[in-house]
N, C-alpha and C. Protein backbone atom coordinates (compact mmCIF):
# COMPACT_ATOMS: atom_id res chain seq x y z
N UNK A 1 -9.38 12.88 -13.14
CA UNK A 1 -8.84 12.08 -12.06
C UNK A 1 -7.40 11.70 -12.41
N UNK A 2 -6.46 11.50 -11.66
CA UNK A 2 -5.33 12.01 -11.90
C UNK A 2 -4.56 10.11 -12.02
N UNK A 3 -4.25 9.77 -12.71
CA UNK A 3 -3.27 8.16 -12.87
C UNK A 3 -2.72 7.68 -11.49
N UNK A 4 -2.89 6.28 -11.11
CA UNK A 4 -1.79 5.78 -10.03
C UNK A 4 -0.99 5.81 -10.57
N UNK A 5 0.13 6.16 -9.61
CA UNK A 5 1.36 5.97 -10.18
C UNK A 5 1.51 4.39 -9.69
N UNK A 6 2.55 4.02 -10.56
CA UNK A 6 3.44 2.67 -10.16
C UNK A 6 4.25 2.69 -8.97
N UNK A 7 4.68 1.43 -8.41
CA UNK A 7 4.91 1.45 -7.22
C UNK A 7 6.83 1.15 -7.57
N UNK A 8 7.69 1.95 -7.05
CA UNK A 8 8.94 1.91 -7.27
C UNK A 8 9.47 0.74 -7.70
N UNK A 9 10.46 0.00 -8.25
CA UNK A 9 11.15 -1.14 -8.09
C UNK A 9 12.06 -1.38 -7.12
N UNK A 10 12.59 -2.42 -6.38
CA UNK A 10 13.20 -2.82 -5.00
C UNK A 10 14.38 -4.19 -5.89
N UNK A 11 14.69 -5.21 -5.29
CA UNK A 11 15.55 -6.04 -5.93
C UNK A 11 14.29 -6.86 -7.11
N UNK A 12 14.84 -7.40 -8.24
CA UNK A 12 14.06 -8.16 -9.17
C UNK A 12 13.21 -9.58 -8.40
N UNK A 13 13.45 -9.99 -7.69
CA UNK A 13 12.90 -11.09 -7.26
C UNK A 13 11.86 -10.97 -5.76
N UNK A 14 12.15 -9.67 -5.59
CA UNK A 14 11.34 -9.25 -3.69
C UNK A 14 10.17 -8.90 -5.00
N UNK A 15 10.40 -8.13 -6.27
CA UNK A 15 9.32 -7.45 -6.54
C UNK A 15 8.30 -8.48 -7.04
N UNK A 16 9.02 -9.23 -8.10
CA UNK A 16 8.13 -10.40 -8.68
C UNK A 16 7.79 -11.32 -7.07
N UNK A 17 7.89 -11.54 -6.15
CA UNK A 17 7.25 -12.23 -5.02
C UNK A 17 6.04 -11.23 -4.19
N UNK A 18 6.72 -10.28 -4.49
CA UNK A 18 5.24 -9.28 -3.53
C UNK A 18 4.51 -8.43 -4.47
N UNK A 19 4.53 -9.03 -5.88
CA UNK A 19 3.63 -8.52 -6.92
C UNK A 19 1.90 -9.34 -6.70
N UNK A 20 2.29 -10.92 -6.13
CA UNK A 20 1.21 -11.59 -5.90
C UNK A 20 0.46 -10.71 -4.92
N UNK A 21 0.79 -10.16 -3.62
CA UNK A 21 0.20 -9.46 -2.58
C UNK A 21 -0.65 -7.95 -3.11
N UNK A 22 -0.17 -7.66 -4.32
CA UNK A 22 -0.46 -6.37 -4.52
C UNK A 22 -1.92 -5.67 -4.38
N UNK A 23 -3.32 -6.88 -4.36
CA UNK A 23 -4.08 -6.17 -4.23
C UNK A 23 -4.77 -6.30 -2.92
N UNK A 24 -3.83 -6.39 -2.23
CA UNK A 24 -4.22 -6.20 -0.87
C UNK A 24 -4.01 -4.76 -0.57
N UNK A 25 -3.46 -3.96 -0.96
CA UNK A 25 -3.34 -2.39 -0.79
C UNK A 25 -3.49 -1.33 -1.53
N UNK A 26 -4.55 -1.11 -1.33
CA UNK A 26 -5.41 -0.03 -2.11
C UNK A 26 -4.34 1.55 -2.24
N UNK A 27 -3.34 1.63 -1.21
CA UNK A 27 -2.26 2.73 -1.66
C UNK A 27 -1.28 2.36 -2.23
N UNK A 28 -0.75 3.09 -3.22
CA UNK A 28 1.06 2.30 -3.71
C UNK A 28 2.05 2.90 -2.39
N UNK A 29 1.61 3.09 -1.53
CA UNK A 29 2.66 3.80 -0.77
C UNK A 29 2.68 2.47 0.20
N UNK A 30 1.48 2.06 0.42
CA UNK A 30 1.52 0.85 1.68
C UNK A 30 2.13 -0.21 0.58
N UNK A 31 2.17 -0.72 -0.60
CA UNK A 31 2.80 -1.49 -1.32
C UNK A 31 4.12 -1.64 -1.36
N UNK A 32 4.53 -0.21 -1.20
CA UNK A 32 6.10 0.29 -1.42
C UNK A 32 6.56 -0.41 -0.47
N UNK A 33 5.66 0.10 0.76
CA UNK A 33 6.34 -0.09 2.11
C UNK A 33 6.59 -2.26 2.45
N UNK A 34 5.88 -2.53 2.01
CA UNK A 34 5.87 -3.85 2.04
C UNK A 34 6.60 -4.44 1.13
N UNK A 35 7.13 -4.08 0.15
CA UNK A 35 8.26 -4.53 -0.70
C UNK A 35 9.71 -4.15 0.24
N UNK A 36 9.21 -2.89 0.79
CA UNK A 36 10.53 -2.48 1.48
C UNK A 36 10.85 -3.23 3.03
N UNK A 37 10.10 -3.84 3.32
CA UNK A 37 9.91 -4.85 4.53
C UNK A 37 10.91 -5.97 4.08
N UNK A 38 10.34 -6.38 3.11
CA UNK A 38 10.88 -7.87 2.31
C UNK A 38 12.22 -7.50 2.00
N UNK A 39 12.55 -6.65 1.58
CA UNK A 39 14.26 -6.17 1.35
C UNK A 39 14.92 -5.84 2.38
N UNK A 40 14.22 -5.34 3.55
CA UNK A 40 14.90 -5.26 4.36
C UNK A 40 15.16 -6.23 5.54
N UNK A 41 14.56 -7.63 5.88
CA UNK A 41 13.90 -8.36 6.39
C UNK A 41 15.15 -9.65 5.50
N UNK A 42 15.97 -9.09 4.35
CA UNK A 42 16.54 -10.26 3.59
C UNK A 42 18.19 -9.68 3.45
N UNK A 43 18.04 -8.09 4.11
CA UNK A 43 19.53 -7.72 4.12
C UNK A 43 20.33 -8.56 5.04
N UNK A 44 21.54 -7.78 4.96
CA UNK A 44 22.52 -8.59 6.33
C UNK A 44 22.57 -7.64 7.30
N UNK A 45 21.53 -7.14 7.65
CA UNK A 45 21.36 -5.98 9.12
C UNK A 45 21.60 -6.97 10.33
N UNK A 46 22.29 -7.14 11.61
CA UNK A 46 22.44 -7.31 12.38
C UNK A 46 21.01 -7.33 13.54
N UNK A 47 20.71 -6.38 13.14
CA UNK A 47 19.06 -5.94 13.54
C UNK A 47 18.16 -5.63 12.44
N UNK A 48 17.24 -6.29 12.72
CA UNK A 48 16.25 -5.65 11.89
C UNK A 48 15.13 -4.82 12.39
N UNK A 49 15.53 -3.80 13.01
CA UNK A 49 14.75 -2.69 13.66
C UNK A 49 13.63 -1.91 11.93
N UNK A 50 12.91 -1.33 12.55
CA UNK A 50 11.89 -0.47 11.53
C UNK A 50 13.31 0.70 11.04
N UNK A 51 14.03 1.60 12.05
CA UNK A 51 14.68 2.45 11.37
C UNK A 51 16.35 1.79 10.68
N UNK A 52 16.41 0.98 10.93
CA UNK A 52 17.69 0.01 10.29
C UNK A 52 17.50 0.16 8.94
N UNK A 53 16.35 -0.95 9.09
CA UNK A 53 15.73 -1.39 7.76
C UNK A 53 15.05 0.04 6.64
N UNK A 54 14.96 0.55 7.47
CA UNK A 54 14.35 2.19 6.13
C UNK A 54 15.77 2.98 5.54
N UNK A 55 16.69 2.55 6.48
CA UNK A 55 17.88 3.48 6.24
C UNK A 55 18.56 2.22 5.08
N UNK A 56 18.53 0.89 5.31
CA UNK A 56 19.29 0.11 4.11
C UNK A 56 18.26 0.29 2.85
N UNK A 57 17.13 0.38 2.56
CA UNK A 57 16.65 0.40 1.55
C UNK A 57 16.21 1.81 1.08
N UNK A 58 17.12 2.94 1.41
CA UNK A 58 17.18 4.22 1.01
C UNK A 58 15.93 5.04 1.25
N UNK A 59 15.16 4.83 2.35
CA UNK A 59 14.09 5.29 3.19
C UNK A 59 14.74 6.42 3.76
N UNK A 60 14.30 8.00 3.42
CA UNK A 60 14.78 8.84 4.80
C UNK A 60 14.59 8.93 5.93
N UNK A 61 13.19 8.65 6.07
CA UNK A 61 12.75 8.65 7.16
C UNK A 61 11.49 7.14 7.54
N UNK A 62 12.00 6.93 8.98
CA UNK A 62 11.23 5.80 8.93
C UNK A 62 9.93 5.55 9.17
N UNK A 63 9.55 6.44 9.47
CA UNK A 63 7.81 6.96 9.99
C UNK A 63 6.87 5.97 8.69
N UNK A 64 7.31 6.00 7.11
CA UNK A 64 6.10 5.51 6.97
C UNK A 64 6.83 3.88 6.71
N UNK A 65 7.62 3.21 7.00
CA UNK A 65 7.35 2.11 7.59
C UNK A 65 6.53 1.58 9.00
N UNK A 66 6.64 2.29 10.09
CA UNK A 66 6.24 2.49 10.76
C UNK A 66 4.60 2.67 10.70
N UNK A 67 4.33 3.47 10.02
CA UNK A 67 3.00 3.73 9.67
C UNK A 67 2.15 2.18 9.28
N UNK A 68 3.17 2.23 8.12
CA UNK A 68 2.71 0.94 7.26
C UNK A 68 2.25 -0.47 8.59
N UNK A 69 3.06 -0.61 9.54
CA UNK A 69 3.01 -1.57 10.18
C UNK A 69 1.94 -1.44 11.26
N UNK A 70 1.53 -0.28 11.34
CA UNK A 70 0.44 0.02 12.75
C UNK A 70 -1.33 0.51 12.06
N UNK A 71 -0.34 1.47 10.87
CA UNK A 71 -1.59 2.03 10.69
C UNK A 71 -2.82 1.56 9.43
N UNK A 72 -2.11 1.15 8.54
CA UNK A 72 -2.04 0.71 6.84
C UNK A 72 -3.32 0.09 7.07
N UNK A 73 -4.19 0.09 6.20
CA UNK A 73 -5.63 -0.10 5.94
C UNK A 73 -5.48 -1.36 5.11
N UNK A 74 -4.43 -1.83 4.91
CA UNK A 74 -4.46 -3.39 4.32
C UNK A 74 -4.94 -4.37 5.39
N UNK A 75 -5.74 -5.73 4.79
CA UNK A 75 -5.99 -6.66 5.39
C UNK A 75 -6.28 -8.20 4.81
N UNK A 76 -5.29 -8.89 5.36
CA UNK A 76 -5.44 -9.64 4.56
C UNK A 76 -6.16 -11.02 4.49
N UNK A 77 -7.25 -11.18 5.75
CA UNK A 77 -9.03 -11.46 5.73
C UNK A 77 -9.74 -11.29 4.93
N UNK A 78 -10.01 -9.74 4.49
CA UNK A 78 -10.60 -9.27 3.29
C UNK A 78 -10.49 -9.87 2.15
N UNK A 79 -8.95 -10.25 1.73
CA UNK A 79 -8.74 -10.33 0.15
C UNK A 79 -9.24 -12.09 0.32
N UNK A 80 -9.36 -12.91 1.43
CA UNK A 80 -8.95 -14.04 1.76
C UNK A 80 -10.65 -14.51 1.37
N UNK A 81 -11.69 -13.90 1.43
CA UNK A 81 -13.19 -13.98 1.27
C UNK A 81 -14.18 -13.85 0.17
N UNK A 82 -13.07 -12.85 -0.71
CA UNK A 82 -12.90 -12.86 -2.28
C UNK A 82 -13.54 -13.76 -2.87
């Protein structure tokens, strides 16, 4: 069975704040994406559109923010019942 990988680093302080959230998402990709929310959500974008925000935090494409926000199997009820 093959290792998770770790989930990228983003600014030092988005990561240590959305390290608490982390086991709400069973993918590191939906993790990523939610660190990348928080960075982008704290830039100085004028807008904070889904493709704004993927393009300031070096996202090529914005689909899996997008994803992350509609589709992502996180919930955070679940972790709340624990």
């Amino acid at each position: 069975m093959p290792q998770a990988r770790s989930a990228q680093a983003t600014v030092h302080f988005v990561d240590n704040y959305c390290e608490a959230y982390q086991d709400l998402f069973v993918e590191v990709r939906s993790f990523e994406a939610f660190c990348a929310l928080h960075v982008g959500f704290l830039s100085e974008l004028p807008r904070k559109t889904i493709p704004a925000i993927s393009k300031a935090v070096g996202w090529s494409n914005p689909q899996g923010l997008h994803h992350f926000i509609s589709d992502s199997p996180w919930s955070a009820q679940s972790s709340l019942k624990k």
